[in-house]
PDB file of N, CA and C in Angstrom:
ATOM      1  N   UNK A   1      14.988  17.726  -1.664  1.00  0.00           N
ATOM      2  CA  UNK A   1      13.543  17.701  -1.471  1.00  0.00           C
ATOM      3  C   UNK A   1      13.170  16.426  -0.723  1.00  0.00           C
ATOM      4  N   UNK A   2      12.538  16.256   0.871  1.00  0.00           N
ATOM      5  CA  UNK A   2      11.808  15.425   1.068  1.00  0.00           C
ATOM      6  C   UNK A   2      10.746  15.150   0.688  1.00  0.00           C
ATOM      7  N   UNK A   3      10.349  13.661   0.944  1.00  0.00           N
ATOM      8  CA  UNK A   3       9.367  13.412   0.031  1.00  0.00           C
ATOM      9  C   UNK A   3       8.289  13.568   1.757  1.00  0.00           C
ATOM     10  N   UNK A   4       7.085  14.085   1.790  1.00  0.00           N
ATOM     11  CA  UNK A   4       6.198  14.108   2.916  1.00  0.00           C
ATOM     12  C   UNK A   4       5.523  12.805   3.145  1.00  0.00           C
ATOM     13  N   UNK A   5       5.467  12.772   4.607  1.00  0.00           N
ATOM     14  CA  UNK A   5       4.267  11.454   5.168  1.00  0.00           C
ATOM     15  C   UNK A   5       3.277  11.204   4.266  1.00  0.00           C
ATOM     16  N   UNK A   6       2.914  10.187   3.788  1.00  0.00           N
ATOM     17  CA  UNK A   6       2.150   9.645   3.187  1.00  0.00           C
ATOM     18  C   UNK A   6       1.513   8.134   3.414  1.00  0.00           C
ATOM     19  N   UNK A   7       0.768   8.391   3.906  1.00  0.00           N
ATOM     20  CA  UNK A   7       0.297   7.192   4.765  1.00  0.00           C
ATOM     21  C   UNK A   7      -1.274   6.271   3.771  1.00  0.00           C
ATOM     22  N   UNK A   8       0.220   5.376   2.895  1.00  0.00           N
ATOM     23  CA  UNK A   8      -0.184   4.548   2.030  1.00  0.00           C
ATOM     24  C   UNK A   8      -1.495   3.682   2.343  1.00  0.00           C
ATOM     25  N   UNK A   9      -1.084   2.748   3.990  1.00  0.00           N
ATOM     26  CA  UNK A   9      -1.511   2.034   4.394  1.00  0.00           C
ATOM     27  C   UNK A   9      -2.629   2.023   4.800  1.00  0.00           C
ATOM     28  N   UNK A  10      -2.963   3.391   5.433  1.00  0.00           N
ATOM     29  CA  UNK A  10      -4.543   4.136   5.804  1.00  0.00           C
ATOM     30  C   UNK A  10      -5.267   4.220   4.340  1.00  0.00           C
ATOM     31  N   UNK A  11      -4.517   4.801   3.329  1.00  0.00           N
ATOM     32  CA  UNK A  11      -5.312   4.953   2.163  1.00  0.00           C
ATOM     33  C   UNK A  11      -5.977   3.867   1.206  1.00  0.00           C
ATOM     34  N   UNK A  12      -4.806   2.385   1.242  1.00  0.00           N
ATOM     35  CA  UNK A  12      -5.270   1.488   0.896  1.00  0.00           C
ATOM     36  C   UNK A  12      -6.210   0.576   1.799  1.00  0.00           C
ATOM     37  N   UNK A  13      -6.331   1.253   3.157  1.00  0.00           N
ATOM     38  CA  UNK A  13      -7.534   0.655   4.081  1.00  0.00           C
ATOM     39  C   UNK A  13      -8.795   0.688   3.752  1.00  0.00           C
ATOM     40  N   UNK A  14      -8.633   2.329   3.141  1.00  0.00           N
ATOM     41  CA  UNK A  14      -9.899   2.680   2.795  1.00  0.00           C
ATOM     42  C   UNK A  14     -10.351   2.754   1.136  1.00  0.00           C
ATOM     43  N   UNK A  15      -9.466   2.380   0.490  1.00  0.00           N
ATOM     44  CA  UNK A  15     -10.014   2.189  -0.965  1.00  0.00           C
ATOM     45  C   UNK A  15      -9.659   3.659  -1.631  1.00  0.00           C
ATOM     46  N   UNK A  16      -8.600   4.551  -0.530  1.00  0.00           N
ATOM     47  CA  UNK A  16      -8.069   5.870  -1.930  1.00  0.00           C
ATOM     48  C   UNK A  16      -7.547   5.270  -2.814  1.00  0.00           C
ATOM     49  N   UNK A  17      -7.799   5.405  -3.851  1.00  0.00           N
ATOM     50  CA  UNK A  17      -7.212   4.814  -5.370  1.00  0.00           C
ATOM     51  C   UNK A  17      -6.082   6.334  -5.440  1.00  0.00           C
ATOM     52  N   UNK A  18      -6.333   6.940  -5.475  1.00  0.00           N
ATOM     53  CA  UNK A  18      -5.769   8.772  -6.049  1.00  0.00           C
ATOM     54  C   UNK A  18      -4.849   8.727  -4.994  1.00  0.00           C
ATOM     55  N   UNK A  19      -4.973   7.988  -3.612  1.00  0.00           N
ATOM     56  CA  UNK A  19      -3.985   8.199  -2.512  1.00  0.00           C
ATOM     57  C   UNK A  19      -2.426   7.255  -2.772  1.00  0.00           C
ATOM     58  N   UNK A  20      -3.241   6.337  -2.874  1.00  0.00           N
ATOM     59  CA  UNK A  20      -2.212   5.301  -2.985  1.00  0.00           C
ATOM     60  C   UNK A  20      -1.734   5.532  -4.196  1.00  0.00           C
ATOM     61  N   UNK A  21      -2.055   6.010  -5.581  1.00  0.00           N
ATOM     62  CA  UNK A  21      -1.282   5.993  -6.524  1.00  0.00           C
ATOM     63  C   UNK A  21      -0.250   7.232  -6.519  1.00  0.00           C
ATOM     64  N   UNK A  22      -0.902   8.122  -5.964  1.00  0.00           N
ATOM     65  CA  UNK A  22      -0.329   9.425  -5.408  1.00  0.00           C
ATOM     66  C   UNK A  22       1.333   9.025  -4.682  1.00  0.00           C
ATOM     67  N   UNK A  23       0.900   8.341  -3.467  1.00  0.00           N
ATOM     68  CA  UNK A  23       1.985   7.726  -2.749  1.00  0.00           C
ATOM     69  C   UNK A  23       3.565   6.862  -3.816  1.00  0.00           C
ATOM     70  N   UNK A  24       2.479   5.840  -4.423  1.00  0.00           N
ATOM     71  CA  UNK A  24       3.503   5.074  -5.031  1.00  0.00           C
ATOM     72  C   UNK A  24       4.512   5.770  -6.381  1.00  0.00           C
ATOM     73  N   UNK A  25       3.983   7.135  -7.081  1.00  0.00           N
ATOM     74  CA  UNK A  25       4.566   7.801  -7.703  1.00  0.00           C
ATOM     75  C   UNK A  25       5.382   9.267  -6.736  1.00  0.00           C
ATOM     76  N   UNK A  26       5.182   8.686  -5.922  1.00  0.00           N
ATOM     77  CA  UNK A  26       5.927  10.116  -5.258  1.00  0.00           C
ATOM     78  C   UNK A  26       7.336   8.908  -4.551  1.00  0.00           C
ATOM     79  N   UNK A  27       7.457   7.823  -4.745  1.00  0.00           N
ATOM     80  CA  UNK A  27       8.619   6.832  -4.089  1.00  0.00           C
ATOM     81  C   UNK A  27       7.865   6.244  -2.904  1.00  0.00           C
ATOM     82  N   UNK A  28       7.064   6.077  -2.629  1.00  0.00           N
ATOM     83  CA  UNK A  28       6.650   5.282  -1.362  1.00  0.00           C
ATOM     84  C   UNK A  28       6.132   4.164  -1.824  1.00  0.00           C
ATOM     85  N   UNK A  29       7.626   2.882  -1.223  1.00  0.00           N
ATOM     86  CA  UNK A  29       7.374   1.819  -1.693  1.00  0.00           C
ATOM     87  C   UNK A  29       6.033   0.628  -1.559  1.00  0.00           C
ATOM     88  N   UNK A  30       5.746   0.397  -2.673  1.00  0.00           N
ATOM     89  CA  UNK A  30       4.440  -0.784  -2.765  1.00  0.00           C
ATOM     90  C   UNK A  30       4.636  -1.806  -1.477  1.00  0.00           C
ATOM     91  N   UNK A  31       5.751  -2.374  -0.986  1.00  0.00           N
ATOM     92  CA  UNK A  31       6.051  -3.012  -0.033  1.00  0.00           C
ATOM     93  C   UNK A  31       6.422  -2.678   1.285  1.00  0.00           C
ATOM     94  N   UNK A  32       5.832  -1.572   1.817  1.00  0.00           N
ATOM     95  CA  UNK A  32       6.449  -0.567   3.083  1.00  0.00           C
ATOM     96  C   UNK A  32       5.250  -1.413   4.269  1.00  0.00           C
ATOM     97  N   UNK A  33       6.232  -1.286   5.285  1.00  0.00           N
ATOM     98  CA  UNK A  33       5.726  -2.480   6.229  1.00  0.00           C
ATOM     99  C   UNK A  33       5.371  -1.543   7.383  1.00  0.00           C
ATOM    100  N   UNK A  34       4.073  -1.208   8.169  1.00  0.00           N
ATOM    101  CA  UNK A  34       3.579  -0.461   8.861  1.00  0.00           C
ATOM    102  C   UNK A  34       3.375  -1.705  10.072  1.00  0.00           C
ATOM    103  N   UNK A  35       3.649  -1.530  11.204  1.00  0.00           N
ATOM    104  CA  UNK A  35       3.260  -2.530  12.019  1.00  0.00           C
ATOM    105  C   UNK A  35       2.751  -4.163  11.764  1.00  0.00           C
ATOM    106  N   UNK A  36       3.899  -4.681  10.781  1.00  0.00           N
ATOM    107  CA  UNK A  36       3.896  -6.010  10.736  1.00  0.00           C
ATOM    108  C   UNK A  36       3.140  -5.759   8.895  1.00  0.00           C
ATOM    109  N   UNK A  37       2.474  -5.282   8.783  1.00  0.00           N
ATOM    110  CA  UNK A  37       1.837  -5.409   7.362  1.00  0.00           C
ATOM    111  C   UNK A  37       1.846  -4.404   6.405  1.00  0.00           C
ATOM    112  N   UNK A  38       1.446  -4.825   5.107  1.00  0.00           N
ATOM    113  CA  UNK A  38       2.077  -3.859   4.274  1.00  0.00           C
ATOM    114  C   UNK A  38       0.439  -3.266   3.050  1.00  0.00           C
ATOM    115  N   UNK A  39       0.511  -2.223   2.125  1.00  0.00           N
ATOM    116  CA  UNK A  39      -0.207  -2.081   2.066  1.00  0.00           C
ATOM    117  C   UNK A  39      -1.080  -2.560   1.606  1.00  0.00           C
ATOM    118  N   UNK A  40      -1.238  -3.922   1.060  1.00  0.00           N
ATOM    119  CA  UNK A  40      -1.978  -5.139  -0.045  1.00  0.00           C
ATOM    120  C   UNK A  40      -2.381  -5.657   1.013  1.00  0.00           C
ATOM    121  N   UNK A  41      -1.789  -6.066   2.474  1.00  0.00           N
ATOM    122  CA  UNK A  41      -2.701  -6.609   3.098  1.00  0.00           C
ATOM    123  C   UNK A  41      -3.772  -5.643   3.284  1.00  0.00           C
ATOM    124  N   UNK A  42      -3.977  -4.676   3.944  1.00  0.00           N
ATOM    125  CA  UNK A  42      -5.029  -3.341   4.057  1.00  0.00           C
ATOM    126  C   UNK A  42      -5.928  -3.516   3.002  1.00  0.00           C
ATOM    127  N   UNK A  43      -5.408  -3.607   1.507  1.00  0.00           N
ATOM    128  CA  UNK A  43      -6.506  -3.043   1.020  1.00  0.00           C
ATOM    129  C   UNK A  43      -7.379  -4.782   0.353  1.00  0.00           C
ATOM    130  N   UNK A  44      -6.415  -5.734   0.838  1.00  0.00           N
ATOM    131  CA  UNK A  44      -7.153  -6.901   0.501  1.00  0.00           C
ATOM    132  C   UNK A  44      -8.568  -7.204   1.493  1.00  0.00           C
ATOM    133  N   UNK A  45      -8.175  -6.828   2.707  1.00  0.00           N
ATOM    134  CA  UNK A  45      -8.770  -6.188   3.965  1.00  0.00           C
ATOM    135  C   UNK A  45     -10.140  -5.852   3.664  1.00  0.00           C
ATOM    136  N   UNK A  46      -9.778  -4.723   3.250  1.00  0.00           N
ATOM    137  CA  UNK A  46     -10.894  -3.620   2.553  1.00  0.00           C
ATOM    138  C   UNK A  46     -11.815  -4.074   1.393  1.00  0.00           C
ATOM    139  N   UNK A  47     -11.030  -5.156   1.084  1.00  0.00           N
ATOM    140  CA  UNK A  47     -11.751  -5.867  -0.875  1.00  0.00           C
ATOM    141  C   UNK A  47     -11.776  -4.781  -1.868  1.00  0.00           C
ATOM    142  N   UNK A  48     -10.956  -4.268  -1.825  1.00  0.00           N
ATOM    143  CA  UNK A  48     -10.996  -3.014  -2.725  1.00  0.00           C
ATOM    144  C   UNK A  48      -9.838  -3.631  -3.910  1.00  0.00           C
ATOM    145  N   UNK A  49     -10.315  -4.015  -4.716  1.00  0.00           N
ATOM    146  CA  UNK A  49      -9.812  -4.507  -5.913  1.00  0.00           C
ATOM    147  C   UNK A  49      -9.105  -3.515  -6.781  1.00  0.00           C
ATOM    148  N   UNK A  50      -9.758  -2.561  -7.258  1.00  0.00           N
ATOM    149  CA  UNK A  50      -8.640  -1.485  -7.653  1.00  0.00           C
ATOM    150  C   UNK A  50      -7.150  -0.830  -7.225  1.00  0.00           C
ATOM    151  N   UNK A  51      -7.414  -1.034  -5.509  1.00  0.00           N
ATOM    152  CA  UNK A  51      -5.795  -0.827  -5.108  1.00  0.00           C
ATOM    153  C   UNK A  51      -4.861  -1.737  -4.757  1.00  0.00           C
ATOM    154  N   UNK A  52      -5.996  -2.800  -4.612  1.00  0.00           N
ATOM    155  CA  UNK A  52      -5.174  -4.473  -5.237  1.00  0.00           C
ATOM    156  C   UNK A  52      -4.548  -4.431  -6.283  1.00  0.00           C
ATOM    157  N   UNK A  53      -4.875  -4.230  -7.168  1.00  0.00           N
ATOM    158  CA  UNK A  53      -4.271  -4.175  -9.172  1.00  0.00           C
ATOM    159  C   UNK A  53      -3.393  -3.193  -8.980  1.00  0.00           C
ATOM    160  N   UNK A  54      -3.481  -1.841  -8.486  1.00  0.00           N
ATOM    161  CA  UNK A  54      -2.084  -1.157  -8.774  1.00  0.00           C
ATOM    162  C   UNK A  54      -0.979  -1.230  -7.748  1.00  0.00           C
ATOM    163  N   UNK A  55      -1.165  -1.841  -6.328  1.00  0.00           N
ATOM    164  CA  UNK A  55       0.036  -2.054  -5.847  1.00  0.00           C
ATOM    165  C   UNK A  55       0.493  -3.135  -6.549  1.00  0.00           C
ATOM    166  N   UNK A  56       0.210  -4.309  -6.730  1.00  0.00           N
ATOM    167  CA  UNK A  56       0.586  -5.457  -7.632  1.00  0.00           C
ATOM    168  C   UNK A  56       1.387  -4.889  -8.659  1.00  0.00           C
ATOM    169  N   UNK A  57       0.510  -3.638  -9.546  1.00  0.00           N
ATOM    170  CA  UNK A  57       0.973  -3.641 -10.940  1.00  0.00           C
ATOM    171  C   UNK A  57       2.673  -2.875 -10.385  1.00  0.00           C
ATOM    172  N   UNK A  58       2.682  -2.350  -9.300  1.00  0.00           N
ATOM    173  CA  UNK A  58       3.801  -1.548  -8.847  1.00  0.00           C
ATOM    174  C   UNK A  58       4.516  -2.405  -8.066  1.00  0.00           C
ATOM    175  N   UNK A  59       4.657  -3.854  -8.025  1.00  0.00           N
ATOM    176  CA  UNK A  59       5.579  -4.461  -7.288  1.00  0.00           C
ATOM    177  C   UNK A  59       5.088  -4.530  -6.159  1.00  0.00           C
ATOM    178  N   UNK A  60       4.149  -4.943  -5.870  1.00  0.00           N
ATOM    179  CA  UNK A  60       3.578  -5.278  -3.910  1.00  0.00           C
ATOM    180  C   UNK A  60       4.171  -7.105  -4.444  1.00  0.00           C
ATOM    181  N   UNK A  61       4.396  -7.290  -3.127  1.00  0.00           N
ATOM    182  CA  UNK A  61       4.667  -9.071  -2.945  1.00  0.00           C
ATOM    183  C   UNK A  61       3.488  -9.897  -2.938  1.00  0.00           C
ATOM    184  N   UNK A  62       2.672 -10.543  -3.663  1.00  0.00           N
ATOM    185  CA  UNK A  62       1.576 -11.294  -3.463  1.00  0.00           C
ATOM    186  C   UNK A  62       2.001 -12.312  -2.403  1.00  0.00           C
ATOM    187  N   UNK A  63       3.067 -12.512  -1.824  1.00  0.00           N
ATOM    188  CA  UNK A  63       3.435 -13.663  -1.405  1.00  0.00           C
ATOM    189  C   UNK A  63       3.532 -13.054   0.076  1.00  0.00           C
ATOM    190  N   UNK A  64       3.462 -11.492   0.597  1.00  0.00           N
ATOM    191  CA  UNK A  64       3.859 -11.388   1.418  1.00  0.00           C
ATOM    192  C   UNK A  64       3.283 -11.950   2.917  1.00  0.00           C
ATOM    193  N   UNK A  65       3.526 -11.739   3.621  1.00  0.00           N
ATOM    194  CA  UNK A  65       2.742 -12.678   5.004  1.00  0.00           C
ATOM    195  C   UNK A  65       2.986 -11.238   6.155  1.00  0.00           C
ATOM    196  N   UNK A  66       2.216 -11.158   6.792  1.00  0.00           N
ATOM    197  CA  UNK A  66       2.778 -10.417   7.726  1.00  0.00           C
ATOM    198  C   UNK A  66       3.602 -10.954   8.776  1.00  0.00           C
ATOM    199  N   UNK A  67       4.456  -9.575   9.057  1.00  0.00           N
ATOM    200  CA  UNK A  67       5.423  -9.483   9.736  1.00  0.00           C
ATOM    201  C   UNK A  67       5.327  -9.499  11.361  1.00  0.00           C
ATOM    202  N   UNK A  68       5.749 -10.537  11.638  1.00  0.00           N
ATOM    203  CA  UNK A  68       6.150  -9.937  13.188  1.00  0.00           C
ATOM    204  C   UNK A  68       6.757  -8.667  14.042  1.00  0.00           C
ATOM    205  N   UNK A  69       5.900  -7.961  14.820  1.00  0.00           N
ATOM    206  CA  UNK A  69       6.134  -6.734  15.486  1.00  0.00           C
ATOM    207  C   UNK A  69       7.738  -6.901  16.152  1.00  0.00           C
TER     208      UNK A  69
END
């Protein structure tokens, strides 16, 4: 079984709570790096505090920095 596109990073842009938790229980890692950034930057972005707390609570890197392309 593949697991389908799930595009964490759009969801934590926009504050899906149901998306992103969706994502992170289906294996799509808290730390998946989309063009240099990952999804905690997005949703810190966004100020959306709720998908702040559960990538965290799921292992996102508070420390992370973005990545060079």
């Amino acid at each position: 079984t593949s697991i389908p596109f799930l595009d964490i990073h759009n969801a934590a842009r926009k504050g899906n709570l149901g998306l992103v938790s969706y994502a992170l229980a289906n294996g799509i890692p808290p730390n998946a790096v989309l063009e240099g950034v990952q999804p905690l930057h997005c949703a810190c972005v966004g100020g959306w505090e709720s998908v702040v707390r559960i990538l965290i609570e799921r292992g996102a890197d508070v420390n992370a920095q973005k990545a060079s392309r």
